[in-house]
Protein backbone atom coordinates (compact mmCIF):
# COMPACT_ATOMS: atom_id res chain seq x y z
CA UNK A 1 0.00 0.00 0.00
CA UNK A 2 1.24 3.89 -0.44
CA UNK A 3 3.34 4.53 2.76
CA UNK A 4 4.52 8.19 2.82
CA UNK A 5 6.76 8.35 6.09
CA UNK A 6 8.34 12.03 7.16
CA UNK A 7 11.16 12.74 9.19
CA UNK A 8 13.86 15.18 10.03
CA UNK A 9 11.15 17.83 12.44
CA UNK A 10 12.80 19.03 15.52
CA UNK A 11 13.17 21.87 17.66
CA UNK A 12 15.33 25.24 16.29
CA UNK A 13 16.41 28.27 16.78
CA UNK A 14 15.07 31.30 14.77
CA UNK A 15 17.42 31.94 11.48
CA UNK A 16 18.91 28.34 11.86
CA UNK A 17 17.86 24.87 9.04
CA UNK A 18 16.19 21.84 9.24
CA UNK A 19 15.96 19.76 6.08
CA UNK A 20 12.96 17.17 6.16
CA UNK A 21 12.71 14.18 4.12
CA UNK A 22 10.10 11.62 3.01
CA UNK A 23 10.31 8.13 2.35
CA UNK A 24 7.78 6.77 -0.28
CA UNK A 25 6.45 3.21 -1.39
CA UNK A 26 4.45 1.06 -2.92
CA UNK A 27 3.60 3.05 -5.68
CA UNK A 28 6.01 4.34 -8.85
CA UNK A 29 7.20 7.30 -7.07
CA UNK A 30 8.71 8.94 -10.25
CA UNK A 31 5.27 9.02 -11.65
CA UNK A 32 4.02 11.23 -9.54
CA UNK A 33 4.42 15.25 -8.40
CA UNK A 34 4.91 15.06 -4.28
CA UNK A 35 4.18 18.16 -1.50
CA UNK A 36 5.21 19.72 1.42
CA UNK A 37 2.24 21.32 3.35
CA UNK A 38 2.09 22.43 6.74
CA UNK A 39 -0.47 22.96 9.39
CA UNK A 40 0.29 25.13 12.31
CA UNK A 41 -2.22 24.86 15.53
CA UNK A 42 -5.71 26.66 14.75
CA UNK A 43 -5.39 27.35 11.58
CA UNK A 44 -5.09 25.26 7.73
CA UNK A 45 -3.00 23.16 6.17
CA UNK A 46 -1.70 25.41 3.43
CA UNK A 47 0.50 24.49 0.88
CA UNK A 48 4.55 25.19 1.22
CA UNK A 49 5.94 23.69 -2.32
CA UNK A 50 5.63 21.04 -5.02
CA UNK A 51 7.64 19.68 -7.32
CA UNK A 52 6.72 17.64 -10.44
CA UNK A 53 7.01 14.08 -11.08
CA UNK A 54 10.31 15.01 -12.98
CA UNK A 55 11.98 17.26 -10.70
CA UNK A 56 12.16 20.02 -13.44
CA UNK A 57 9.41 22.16 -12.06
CA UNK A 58 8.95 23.23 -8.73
CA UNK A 59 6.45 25.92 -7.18
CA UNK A 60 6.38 27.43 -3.57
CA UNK A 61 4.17 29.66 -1.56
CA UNK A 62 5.04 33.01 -0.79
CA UNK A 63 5.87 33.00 2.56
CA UNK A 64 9.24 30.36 1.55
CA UNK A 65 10.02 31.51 -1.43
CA UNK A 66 13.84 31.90 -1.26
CA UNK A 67 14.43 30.12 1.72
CA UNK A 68 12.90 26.90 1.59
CA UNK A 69 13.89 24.13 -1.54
CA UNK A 70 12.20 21.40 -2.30
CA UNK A 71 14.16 18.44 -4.08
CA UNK A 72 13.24 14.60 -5.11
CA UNK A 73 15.68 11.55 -5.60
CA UNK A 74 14.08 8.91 -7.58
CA UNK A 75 16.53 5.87 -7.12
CA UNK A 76 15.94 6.31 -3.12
CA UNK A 77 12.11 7.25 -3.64
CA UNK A 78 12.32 10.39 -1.30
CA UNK A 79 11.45 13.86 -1.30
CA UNK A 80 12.90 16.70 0.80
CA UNK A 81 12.41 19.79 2.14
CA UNK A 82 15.60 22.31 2.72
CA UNK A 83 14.50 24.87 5.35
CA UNK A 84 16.68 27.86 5.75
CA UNK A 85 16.27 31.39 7.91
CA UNK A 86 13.76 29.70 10.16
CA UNK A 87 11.16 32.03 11.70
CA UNK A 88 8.73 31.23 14.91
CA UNK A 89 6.04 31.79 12.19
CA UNK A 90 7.28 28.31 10.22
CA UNK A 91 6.37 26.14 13.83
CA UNK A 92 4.19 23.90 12.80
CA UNK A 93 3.21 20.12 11.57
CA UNK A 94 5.01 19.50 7.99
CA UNK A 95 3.16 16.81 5.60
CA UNK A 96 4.03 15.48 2.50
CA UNK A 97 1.17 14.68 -0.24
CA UNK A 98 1.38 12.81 -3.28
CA UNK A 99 -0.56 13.39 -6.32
CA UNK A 100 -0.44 12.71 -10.17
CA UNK A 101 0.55 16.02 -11.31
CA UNK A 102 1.32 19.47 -9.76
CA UNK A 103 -2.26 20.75 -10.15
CA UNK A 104 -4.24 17.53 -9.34
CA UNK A 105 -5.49 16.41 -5.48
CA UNK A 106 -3.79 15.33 -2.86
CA UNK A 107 -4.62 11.55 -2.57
CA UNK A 108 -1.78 10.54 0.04
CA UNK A 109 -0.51 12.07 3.03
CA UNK A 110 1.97 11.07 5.60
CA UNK A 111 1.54 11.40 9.07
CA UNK A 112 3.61 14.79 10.05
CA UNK A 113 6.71 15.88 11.56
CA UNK A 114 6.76 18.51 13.99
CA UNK A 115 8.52 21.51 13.32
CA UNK A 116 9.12 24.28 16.21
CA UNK A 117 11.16 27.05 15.60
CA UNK A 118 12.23 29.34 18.87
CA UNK A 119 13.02 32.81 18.95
């Protein structure tokens, strides 16, 4: 079955990096675009970036844009998430999604890995 597994969260100090990774099977992972959203308490999970099932396109929201990267390797079937210039405003739970392309659904998540960020 499609097993999406983060890791990498921890605690951190404001301006320092965390990179996060995400360990897919049982599906064709290259097929596939995969996400990094984020959910912080109270409020939505909102979208952080995406890249395509090729690795040639990726989009991020505006909030990350220049300090976060998001990067795929397809022979080890994981995705990561490069977090630089962390800021108390980045706490929260970090998910990654699966879908077919960048602009399709969701249709797997993982189950989280906490991210706190102290200033």
């Amino acid at each position: 079955q499609v097993q999406l597994v983060e890791s990498g969260g921890g605690l951190v100090q404001s301006g320092g990096s965390l990179r996060l990774s995400c360990s897919a099977s049982g599906f064709t992972f290259g097929s596939y675009a995969m996400s990094w959203y984020r959910q912080a308490p109270g409020k939505e999970r909102e979208l952080v970036g995406v890249i395509n099932h090729s690795g040639r396109q990726t989009n991020y929201a505006d909030s990350v844009k220049g300090r976060f990267t998001i990067s795929r390797d397809d022979r080890s079937n994981t995705v990561y998430l490069q977090m630089n210039r962390l800021q108390p405003e980045d706490t929260a739970v970090y998910y990654c999604g699966r879908s077919w392309r960048i602009d399709t659904a969701i249709d797997a998540w993982g189950q989280g890995t906490q991210v706190t960020v102290s200033s």
